[in-house]
C-alpha atoms as a PDB file:
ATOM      1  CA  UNK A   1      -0.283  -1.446  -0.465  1.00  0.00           C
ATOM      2  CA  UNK A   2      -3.542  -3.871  -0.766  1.00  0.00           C
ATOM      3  CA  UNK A   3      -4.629  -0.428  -3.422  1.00  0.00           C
ATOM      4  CA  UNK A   4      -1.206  -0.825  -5.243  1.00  0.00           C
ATOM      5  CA  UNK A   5      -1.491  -4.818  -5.509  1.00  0.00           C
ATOM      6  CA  UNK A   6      -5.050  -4.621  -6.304  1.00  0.00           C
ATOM      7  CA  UNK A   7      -4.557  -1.959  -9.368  1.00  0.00           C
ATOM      8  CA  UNK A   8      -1.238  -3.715 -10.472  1.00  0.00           C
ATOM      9  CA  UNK A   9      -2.539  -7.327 -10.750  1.00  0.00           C
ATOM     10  CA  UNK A  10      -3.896  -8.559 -14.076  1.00  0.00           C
ATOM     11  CA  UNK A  11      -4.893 -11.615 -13.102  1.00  0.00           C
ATOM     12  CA  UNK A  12      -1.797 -13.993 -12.299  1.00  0.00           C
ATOM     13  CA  UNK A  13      -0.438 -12.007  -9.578  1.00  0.00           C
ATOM     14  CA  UNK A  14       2.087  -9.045  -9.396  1.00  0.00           C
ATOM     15  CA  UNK A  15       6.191  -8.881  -7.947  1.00  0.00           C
ATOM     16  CA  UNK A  16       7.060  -7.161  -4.880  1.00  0.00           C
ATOM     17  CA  UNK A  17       9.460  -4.954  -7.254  1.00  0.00           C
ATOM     18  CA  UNK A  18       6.067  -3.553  -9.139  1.00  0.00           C
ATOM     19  CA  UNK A  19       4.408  -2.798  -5.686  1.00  0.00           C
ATOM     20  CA  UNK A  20       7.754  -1.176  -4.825  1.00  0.00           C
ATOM     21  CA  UNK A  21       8.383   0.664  -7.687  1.00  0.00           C
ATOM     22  CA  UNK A  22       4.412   1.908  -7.634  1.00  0.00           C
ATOM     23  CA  UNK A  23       4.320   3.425  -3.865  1.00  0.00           C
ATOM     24  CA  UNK A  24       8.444   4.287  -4.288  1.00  0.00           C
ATOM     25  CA  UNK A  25       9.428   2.065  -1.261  1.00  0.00           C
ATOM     26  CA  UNK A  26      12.589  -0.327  -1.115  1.00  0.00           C
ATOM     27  CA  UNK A  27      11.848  -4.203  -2.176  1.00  0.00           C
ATOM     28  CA  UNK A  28      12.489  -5.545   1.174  1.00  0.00           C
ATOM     29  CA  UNK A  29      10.287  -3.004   2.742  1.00  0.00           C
ATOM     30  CA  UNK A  30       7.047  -5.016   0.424  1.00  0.00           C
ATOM     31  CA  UNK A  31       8.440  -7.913   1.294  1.00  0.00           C
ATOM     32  CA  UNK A  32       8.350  -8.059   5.168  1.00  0.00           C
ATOM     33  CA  UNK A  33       4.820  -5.976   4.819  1.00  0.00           C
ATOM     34  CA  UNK A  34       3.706  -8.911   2.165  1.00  0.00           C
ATOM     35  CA  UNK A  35       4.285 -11.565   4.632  1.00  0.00           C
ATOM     36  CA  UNK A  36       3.003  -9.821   7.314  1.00  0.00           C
ATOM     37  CA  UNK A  37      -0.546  -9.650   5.169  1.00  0.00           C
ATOM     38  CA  UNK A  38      -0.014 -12.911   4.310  1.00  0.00           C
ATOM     39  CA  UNK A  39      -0.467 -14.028   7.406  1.00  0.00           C
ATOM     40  CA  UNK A  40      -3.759 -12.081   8.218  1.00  0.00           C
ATOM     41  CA  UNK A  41      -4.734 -13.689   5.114  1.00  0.00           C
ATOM     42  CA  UNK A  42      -4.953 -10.182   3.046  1.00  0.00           C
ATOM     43  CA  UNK A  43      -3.188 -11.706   0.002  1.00  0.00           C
ATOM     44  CA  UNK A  44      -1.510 -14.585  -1.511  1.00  0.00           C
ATOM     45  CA  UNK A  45       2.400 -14.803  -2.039  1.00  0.00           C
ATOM     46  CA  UNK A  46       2.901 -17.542  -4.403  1.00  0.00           C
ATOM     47  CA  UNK A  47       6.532 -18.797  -6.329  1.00  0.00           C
ATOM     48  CA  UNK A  48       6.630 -17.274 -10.162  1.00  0.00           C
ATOM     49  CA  UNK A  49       5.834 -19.722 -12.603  1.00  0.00           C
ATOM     50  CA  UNK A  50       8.062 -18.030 -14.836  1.00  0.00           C
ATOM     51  CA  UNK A  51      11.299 -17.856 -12.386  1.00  0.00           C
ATOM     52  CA  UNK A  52      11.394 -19.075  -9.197  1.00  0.00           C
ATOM     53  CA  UNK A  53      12.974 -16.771  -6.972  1.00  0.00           C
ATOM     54  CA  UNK A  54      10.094 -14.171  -7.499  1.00  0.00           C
ATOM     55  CA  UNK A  55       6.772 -14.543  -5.609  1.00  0.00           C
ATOM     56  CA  UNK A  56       3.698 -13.235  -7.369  1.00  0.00           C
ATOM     57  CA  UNK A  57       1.278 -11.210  -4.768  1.00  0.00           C
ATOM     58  CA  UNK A  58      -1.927 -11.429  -5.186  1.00  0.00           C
ATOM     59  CA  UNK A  59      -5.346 -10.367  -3.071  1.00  0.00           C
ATOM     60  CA  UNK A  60      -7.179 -13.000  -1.368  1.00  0.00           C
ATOM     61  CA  UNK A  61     -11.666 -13.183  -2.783  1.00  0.00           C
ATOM     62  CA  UNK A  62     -12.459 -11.617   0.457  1.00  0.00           C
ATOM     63  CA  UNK A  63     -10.402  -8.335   0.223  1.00  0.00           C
ATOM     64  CA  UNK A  64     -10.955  -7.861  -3.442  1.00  0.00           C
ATOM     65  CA  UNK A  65     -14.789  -7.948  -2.483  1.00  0.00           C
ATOM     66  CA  UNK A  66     -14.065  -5.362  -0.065  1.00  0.00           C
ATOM     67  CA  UNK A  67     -11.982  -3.121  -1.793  1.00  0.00           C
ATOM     68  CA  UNK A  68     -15.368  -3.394  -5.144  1.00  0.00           C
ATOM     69  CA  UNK A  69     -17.206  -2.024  -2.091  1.00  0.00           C
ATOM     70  CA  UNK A  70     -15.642   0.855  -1.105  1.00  0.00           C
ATOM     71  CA  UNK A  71     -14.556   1.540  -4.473  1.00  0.00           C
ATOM     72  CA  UNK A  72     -17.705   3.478  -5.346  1.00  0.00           C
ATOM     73  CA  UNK A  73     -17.531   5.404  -1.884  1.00  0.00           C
ATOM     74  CA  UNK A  74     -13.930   6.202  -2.553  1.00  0.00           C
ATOM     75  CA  UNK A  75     -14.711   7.385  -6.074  1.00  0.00           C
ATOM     76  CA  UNK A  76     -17.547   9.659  -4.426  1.00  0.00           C
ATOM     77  CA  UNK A  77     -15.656  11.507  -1.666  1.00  0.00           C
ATOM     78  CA  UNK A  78     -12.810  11.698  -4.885  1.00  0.00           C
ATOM     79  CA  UNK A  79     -15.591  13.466  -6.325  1.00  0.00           C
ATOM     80  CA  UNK A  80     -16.392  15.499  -3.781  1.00  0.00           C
ATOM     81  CA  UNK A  81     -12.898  16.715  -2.858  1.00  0.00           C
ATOM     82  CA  UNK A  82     -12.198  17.634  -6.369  1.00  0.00           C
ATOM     83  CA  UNK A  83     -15.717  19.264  -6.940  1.00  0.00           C
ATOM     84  CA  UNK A  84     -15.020  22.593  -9.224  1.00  0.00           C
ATOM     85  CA  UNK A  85     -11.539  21.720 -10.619  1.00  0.00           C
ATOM     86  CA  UNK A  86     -11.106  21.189 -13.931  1.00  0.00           C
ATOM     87  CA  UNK A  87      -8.352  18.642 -15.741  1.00  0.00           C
ATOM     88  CA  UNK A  88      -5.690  21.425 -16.559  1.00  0.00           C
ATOM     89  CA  UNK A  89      -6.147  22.410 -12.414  1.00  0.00           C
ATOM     90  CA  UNK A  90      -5.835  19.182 -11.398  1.00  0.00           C
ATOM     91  CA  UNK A  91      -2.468  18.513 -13.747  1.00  0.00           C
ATOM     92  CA  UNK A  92      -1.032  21.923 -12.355  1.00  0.00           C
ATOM     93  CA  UNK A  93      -2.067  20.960  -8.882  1.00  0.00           C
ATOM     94  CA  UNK A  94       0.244  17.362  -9.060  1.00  0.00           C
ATOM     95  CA  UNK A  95       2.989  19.099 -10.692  1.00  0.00           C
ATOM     96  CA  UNK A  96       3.286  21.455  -7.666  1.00  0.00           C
ATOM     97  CA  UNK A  97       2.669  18.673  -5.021  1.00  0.00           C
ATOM     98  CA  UNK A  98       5.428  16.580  -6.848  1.00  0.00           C
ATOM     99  CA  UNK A  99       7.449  19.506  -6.339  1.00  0.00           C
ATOM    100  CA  UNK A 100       7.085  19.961  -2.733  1.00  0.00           C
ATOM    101  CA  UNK A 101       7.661  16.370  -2.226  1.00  0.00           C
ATOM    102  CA  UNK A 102      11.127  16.395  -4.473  1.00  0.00           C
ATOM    103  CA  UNK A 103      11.825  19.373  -2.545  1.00  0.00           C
ATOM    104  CA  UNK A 104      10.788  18.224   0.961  1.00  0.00           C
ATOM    105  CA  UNK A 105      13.430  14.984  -0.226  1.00  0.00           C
ATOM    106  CA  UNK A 106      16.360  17.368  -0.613  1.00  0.00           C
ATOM    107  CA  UNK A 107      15.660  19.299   2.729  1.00  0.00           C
ATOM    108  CA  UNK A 108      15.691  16.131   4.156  1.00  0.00           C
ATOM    109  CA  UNK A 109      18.584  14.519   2.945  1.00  0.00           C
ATOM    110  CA  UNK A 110      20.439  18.634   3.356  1.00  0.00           C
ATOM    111  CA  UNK A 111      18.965  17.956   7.525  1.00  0.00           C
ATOM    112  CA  UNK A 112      20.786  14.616   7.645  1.00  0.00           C
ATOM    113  CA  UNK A 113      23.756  16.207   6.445  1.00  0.00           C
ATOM    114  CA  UNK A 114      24.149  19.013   8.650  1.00  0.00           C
ATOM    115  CA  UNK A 115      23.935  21.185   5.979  1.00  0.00           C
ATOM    116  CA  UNK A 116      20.337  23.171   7.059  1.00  0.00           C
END
């Protein structure tokens, strides 16, 4: 979530819809989570200047230092992982992942149901 706020926010914060809407959870799930980093003073919930039943989220200076940091290690061991694959493998290999997880959705939902 810190990755999704930290990638979303251009400066003046981000909504709890945008970080929900990035990772695919429901709204209230970001906003007990938010609050809950709020209070280990991970980020910054602050009122919308534009409306003021939104909060804009927003890192605190000492987890956007750490997150630079590990930034180049996780762009390394990205590098690593992906050693030998080419853009066109990597585009087939997300298009079959996205698959499985539509799929694994549906087999889910079919479980809940009784009907598997």
């Amino acid at each position: 979530m810190l990755m999704a706020i930290d990638e979303l926010d251009q400066g003046s914060g981000v909504s709890g819809i945008a970080v929900a809407n990035k990772l695919g959870f429901h709204p209230a799930f970001i906003t007990t989570q938010t609050k809950k980093l709020e209070q280990l003073e991970f980020l910054i919930r602050a009122t919308s200047p534009d409306d003021a039943r939104f909060l804009q989220i927003s890192l605190t200076p000492k987890v956007r230092t750490e997150i630079a940091k590990l930034s180049d290690k996780r762009q390394a061991v990205n590098s690593t992982i992906l050693n030998g694959l080419d853009e066109e493998s990597l585009v087939y290999l997300n298009k079959r992942l996205n698959a499985i997880a539509k799929n694994s959705r549906l087999a889910s939902q079919k479980l809940s149901l009784g009907l598997l």
